[in-house]
C-alpha atoms as a PDB file:
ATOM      1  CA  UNK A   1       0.000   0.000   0.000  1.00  0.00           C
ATOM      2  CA  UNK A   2       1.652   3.313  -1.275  1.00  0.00           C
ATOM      3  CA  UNK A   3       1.982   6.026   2.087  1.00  0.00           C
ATOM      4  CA  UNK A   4      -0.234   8.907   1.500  1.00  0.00           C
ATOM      5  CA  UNK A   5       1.159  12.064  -0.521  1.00  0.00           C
ATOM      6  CA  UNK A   6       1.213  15.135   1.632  1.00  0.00           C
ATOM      7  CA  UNK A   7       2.749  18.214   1.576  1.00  0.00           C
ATOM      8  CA  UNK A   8       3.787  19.801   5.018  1.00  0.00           C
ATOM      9  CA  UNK A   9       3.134  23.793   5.875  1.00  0.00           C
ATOM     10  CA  UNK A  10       5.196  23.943   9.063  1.00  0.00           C
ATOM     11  CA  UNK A  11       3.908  21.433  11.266  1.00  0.00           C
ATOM     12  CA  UNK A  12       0.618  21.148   9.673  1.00  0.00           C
ATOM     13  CA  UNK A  13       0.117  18.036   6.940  1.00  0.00           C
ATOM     14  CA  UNK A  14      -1.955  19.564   4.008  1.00  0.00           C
ATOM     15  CA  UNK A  15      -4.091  16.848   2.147  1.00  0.00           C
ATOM     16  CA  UNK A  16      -7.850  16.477   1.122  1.00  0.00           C
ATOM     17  CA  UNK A  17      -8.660  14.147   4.217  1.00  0.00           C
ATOM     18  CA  UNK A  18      -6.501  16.535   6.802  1.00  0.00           C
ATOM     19  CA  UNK A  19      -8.909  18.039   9.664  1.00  0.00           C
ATOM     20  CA  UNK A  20      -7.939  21.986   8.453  1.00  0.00           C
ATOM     21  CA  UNK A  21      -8.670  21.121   5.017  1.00  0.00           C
ATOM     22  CA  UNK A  22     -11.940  19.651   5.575  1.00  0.00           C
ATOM     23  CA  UNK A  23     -12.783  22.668   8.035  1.00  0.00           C
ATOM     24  CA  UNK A  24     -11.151  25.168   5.944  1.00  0.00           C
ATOM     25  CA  UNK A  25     -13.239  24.451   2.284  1.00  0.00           C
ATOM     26  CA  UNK A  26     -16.477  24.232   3.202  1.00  0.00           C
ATOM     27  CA  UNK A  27     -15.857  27.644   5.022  1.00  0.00           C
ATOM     28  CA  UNK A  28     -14.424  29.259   2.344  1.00  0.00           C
ATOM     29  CA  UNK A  29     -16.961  28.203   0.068  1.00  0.00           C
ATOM     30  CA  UNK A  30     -19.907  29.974   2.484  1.00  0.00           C
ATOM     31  CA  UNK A  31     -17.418  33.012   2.195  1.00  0.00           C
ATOM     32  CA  UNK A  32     -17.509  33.067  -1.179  1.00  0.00           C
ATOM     33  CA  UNK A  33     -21.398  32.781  -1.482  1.00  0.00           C
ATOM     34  CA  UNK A  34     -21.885  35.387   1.355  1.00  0.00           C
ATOM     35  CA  UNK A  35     -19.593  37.813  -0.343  1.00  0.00           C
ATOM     36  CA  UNK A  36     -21.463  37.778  -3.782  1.00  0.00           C
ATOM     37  CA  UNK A  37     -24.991  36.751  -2.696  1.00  0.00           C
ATOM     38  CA  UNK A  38     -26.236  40.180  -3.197  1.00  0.00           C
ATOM     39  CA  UNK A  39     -23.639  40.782  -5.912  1.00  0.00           C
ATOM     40  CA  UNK A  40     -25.048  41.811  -9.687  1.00  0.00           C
ATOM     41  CA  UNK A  41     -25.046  39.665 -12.711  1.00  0.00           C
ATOM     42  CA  UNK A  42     -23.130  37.741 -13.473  1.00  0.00           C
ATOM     43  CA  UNK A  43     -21.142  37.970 -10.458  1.00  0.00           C
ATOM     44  CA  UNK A  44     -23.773  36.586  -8.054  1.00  0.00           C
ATOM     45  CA  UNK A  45     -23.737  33.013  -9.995  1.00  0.00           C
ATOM     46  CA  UNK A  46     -20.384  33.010  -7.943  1.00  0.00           C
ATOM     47  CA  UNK A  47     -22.646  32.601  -4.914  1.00  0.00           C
ATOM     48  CA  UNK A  48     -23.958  29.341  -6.097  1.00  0.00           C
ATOM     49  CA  UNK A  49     -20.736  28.318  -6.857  1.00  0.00           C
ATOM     50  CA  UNK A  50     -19.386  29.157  -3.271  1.00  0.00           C
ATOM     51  CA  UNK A  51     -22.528  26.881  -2.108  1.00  0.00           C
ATOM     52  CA  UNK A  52     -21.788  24.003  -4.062  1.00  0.00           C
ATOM     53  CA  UNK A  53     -18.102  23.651  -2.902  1.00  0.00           C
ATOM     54  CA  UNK A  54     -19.435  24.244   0.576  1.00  0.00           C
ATOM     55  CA  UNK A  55     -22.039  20.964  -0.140  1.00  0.00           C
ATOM     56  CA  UNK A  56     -19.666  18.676  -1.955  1.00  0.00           C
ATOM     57  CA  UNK A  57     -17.073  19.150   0.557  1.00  0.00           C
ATOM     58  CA  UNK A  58     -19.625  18.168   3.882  1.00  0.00           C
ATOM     59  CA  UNK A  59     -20.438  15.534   1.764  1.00  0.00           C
ATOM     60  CA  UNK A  60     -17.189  14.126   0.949  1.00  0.00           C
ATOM     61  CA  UNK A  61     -16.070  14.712   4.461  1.00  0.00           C
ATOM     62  CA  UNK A  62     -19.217  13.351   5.857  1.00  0.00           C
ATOM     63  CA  UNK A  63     -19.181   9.940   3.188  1.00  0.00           C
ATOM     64  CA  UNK A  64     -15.894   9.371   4.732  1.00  0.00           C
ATOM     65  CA  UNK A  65     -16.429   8.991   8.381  1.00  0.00           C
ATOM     66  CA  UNK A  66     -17.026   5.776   9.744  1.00  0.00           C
ATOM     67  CA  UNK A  67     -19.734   7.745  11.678  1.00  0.00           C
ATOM     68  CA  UNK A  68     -21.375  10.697   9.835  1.00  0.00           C
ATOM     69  CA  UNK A  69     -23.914  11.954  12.323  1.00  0.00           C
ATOM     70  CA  UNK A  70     -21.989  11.201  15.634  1.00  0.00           C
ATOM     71  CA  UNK A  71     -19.199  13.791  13.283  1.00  0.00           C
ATOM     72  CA  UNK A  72     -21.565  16.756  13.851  1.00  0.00           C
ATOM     73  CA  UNK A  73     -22.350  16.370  16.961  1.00  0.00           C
ATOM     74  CA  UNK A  74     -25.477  14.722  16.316  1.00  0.00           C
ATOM     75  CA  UNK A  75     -25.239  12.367  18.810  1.00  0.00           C
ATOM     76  CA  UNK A  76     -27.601  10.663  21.264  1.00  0.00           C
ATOM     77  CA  UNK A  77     -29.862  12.679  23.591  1.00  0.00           C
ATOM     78  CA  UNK A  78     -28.958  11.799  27.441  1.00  0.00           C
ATOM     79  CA  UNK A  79     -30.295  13.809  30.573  1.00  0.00           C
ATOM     80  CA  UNK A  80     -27.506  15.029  31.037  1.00  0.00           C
ATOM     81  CA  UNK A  81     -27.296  16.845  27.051  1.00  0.00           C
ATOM     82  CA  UNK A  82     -31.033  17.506  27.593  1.00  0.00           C
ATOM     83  CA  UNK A  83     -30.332  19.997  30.322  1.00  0.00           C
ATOM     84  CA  UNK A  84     -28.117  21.787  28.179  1.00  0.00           C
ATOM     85  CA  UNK A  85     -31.096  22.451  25.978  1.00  0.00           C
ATOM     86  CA  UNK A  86     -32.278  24.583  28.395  1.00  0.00           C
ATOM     87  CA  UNK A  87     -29.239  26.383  29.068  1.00  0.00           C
ATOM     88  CA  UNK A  88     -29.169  26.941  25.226  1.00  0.00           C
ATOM     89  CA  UNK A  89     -32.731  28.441  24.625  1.00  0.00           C
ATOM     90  CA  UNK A  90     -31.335  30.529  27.790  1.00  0.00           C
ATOM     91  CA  UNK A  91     -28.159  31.626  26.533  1.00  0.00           C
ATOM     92  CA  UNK A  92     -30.412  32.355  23.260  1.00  0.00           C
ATOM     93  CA  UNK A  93     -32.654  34.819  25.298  1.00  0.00           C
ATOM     94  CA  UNK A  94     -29.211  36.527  26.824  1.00  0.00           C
ATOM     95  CA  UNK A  95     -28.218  37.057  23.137  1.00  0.00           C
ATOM     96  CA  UNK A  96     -31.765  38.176  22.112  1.00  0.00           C
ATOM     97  CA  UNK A  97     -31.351  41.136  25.268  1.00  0.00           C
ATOM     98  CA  UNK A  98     -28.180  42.077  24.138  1.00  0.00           C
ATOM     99  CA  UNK A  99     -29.256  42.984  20.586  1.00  0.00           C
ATOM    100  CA  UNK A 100     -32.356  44.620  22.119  1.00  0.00           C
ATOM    101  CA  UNK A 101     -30.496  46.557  23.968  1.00  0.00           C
ATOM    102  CA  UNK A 102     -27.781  47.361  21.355  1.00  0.00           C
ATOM    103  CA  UNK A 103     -30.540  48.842  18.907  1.00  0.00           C
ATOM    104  CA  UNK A 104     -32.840  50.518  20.933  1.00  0.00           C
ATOM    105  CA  UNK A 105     -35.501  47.965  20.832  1.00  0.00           C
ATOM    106  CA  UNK A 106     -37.764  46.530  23.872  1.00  0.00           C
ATOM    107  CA  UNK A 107     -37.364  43.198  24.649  1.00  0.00           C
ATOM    108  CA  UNK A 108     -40.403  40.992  24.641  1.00  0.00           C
ATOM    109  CA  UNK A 109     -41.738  38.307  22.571  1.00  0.00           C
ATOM    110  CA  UNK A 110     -43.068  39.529  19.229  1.00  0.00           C
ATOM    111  CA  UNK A 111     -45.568  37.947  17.412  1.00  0.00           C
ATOM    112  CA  UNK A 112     -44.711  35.278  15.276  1.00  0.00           C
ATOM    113  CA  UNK A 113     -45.386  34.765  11.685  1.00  0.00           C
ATOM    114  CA  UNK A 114     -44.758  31.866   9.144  1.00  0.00           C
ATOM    115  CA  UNK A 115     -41.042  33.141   8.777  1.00  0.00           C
ATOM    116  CA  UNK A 116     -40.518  31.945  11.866  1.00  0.00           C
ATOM    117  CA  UNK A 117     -39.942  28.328  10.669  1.00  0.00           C
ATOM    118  CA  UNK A 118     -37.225  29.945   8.328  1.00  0.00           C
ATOM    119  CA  UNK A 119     -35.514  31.841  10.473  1.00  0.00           C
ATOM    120  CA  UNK A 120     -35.408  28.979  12.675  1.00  0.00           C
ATOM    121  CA  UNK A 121     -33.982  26.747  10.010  1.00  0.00           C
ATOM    122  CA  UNK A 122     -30.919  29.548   9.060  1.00  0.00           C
ATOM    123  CA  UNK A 123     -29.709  29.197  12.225  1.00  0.00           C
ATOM    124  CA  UNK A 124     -30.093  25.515  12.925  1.00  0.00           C
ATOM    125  CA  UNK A 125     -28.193  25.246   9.579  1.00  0.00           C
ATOM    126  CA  UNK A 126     -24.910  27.333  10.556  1.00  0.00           C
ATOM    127  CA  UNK A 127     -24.520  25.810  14.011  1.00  0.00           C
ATOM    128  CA  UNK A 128     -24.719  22.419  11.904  1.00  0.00           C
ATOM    129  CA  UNK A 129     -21.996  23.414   9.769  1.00  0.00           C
ATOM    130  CA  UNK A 130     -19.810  26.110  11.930  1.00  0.00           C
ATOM    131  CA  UNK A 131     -20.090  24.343  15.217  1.00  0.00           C
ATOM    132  CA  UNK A 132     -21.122  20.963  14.008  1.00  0.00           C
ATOM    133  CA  UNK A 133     -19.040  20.128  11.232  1.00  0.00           C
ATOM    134  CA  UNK A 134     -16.286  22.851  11.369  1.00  0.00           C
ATOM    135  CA  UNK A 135     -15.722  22.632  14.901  1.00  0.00           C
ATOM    136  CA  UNK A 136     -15.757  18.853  14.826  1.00  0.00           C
ATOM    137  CA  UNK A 137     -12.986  18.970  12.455  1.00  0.00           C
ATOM    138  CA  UNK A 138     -11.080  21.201  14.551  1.00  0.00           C
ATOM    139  CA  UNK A 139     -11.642  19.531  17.525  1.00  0.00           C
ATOM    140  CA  UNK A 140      -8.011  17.504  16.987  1.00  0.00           C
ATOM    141  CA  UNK A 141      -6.213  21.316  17.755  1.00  0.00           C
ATOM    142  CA  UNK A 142      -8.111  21.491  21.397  1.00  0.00           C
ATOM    143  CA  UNK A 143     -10.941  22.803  22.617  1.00  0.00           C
ATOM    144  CA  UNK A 144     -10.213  26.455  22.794  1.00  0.00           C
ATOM    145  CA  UNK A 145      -8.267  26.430  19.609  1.00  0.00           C
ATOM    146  CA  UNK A 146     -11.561  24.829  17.293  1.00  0.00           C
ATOM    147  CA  UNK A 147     -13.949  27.226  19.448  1.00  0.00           C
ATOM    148  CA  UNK A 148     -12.142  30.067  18.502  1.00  0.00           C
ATOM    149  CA  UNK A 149     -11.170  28.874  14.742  1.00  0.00           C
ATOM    150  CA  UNK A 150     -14.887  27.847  14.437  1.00  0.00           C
ATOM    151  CA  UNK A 151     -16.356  31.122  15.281  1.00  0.00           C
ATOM    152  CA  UNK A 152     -13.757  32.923  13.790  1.00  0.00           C
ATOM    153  CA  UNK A 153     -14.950  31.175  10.180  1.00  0.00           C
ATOM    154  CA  UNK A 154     -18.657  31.958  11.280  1.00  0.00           C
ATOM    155  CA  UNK A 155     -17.990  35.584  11.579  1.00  0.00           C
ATOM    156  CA  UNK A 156     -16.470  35.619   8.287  1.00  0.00           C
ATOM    157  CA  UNK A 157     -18.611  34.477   6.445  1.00  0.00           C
ATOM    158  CA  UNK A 158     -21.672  36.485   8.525  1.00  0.00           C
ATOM    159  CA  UNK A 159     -20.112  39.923   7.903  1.00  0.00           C
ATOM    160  CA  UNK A 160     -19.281  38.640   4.330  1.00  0.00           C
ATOM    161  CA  UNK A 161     -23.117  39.073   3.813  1.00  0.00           C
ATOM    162  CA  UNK A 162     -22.677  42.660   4.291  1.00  0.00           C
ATOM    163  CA  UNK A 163     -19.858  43.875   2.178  1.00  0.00           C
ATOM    164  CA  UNK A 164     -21.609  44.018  -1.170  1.00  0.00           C
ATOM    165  CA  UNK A 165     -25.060  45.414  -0.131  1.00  0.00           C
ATOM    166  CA  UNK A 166     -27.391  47.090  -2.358  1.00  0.00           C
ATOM    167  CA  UNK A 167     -27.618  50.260   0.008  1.00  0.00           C
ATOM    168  CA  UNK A 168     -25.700  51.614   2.851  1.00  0.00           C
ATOM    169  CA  UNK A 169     -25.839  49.626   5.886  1.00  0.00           C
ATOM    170  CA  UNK A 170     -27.766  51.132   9.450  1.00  0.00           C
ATOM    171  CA  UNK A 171     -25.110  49.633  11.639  1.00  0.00           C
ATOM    172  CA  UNK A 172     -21.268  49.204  12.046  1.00  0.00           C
ATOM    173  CA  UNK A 173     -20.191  46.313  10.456  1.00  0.00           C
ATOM    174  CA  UNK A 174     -16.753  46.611  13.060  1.00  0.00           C
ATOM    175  CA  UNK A 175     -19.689  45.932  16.203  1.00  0.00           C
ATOM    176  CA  UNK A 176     -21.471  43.278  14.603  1.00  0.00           C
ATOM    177  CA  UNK A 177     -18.655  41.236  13.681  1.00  0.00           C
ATOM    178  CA  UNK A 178     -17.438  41.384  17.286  1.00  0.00           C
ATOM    179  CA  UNK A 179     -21.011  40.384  18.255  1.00  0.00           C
ATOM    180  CA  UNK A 180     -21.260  37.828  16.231  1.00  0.00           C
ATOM    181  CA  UNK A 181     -17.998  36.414  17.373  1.00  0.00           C
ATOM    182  CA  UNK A 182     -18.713  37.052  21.052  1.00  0.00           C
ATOM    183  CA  UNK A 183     -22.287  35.403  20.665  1.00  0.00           C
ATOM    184  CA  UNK A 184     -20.101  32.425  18.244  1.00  0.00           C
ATOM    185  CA  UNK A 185     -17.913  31.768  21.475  1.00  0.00           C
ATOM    186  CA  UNK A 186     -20.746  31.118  22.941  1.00  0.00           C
ATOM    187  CA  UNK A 187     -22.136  28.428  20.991  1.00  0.00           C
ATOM    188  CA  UNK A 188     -18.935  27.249  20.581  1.00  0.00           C
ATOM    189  CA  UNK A 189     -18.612  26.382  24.467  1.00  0.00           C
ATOM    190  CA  UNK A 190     -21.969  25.117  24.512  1.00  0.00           C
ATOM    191  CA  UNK A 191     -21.133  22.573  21.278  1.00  0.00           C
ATOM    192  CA  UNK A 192     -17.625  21.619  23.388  1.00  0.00           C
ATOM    193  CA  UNK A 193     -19.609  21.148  27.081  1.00  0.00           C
ATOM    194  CA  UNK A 194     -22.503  19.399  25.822  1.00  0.00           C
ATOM    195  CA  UNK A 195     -21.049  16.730  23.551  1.00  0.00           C
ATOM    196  CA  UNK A 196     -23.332  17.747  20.821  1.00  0.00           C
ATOM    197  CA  UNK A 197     -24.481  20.228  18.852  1.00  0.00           C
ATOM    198  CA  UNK A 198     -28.257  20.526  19.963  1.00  0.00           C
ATOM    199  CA  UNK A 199     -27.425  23.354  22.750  1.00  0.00           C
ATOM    200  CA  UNK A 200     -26.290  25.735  20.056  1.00  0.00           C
ATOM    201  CA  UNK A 201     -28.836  24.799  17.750  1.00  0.00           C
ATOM    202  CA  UNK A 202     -31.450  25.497  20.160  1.00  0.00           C
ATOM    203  CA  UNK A 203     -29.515  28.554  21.094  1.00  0.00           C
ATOM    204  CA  UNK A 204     -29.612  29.845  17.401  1.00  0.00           C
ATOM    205  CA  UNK A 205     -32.870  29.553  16.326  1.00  0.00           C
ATOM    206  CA  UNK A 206     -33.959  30.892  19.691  1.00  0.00           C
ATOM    207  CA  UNK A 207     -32.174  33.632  18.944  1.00  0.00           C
ATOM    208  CA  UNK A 208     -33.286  33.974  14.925  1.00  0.00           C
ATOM    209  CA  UNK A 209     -36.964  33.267  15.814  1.00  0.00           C
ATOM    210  CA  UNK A 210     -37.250  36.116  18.342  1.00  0.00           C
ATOM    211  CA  UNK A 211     -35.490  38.845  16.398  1.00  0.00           C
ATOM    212  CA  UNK A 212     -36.843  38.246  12.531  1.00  0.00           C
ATOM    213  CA  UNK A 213     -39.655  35.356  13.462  1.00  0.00           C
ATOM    214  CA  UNK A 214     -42.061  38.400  13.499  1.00  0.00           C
ATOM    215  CA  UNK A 215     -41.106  39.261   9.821  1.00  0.00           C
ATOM    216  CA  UNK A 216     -43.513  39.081   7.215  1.00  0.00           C
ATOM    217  CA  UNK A 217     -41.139  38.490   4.541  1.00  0.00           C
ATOM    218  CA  UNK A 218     -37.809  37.921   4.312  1.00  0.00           C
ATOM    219  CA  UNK A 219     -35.243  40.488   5.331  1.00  0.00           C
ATOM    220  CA  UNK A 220     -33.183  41.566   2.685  1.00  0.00           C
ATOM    221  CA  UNK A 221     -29.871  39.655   3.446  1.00  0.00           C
ATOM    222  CA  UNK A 222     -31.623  36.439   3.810  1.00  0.00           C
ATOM    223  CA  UNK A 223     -31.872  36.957   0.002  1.00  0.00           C
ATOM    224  CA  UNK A 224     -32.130  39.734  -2.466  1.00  0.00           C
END
């Protein structure tokens, strides 16, 4: 059997089944669709593009593992991961006050309208990928090293949807990247301490369903 081909950046082995790789494409690719999602033709096909390498390279990754779901943290449901559900939709409600309080807004439920199902399923998605996948891969480097990688790739990609907007944005893009990497920590802690990734899940679409589940439509980054 003929040893593996690698190449070697420092002290980090570079090959299509190495941890960073698998981490680091799927990222990139939600980069690259974030960055031109809102883009003009023909530069927003790019987006799709970005997409697709993100999906074939989960894939790949995922058809590779001897255990696919137990790989994103999908793993079974004891009591003891069951009470970190609740610490989730808490820690989802914390973020929810913050971002109240950061834009002026009351907090208190608002109604909720069919977009709440959608909103929910954005942010089940990311925590899936970012601290289910990514952070899985990562986990090899240590705890705090994948929490921090992991949310660092989140927040890229997350202010990426706001570089090419169609107007001027209400809001400092400098404080919402910091927010969304302080809130990422977060989740990432909750993926590490749990064992899974339900408590960020939970935590996410808390979060998403309080703060656009009251939309009637869409809001405009979601898609344009």
């Amino acid at each position: 059997m003929k040893p593996r081909r690698m190449r070697a950046i420092g002290c980090v082995a570079v090959h299509p089944g190495a941890p960073w790789f698998e981490a680091a494409l799927p990222a990139a690719g939600m980069v690259v669709f974030a960055l031109f999602a809102h883009a003009p033709a023909p530069f927003g096909w790019i987006s799709a593009f970005g997409l697709l390498v993100t999906f074939t390279a989960v894939i790949w990754g995922l058809l590779r593992k001897a255990h696919p779901l137990a790989s994103i943290g999908a793993v079974p449901l004891s009591s003891s991961r069951a009470g970190f559900l609740l610490l989730g939709a808490g820690y989802g409600l914390v973020l929810y006050g913050f971002y109240c309080l950061g834009n002026g807004l009351a907090v208190r439920v608002p109604g909720l309208t069919g977009f709440a199902f959608v909103s929910a399923s954005i942010g089940t998605s990311e925590e899936v990928l970012f601290r289910g996948y990514i952070q899985g891969r990562l986990s090899s480097a240590g705890a705090l090293a994948s929490i921090a990688l992991a949310s660092v790739l989140h927040t890229a990609y997350k202010t990426s949807l706001f570089v090419w907007t169609p107007f001027p944005l209400p809001f400092s893009l400098l404080i919402f990247s910091a927010f969304t990497l302080a809130g990422g920590l977060g989740m990432g802690i909750l993926r590490h301490a749990s064992g899974g990734v339900y408590a960020p899940v939970v935590a996410h679409a808390t979060f998403d369903i309080l703060v656009y589940g009251g939309c009637v439509e869409a809001p405009w980054w979601v898609w344009s």
